[in-house]
Protein backbone atom coordinates (compact mmCIF):
# COMPACT_ATOMS: atom_id res chain seq x y z
CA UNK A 1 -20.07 74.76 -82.99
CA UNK A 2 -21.05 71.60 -80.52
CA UNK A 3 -20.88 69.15 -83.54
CA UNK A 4 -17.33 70.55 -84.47
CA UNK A 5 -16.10 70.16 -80.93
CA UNK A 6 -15.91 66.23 -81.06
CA UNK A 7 -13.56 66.73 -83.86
CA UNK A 8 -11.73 69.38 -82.79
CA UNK A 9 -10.84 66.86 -79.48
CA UNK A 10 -9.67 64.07 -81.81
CA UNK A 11 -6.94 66.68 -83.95
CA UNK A 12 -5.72 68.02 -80.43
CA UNK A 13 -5.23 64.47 -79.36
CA UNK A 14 -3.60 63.89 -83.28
CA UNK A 15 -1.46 66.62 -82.44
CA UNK A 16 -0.87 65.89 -78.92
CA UNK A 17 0.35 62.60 -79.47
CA UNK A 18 2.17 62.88 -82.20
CA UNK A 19 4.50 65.77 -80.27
CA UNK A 20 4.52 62.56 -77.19
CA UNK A 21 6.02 60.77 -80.17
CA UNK A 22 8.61 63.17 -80.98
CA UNK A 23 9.73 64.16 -78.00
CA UNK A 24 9.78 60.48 -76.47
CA UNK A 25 13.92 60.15 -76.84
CA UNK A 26 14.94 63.62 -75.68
CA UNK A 27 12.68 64.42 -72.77
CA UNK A 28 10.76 61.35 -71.34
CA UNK A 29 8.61 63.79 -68.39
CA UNK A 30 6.68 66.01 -71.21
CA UNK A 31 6.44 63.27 -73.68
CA UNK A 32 4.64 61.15 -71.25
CA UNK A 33 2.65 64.87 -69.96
CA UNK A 34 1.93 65.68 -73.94
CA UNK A 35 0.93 61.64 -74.41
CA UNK A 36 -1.70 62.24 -71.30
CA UNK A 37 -3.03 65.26 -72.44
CA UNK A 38 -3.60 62.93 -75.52
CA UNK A 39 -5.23 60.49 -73.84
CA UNK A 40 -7.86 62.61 -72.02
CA UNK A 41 -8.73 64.92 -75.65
CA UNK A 42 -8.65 61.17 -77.57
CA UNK A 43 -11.52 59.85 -74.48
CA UNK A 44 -12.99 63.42 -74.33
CA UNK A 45 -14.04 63.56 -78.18
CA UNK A 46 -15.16 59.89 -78.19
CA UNK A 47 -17.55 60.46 -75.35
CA UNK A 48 -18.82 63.86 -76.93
CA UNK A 49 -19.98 61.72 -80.31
């Protein structure tokens, strides 16, 4: 499961982001929430490699 995890961290931060995307023009406050939660998975799975 530990060499999965990385992984798993880079599709939540796929996911993540792309819903930042989305919801960028219709609510700014849980795009930019969403796009931070991004940002921490994205740094979290490139440390864990």
């Amino acid at each position: 499961m530990r060499e999965f995890l990385p992984v798993i961290l880079l599709a939540v931060a796929g996911f993540l982001g792309g819903g930042a995307y989305a919801m960028w023009r219709t609510a700014r406050v849980p795009a930019v929430l969403l796009g931070a939660g991004a940002v921490l998975a994205l740094v979290g799975g490139l440390l864990w490699i």
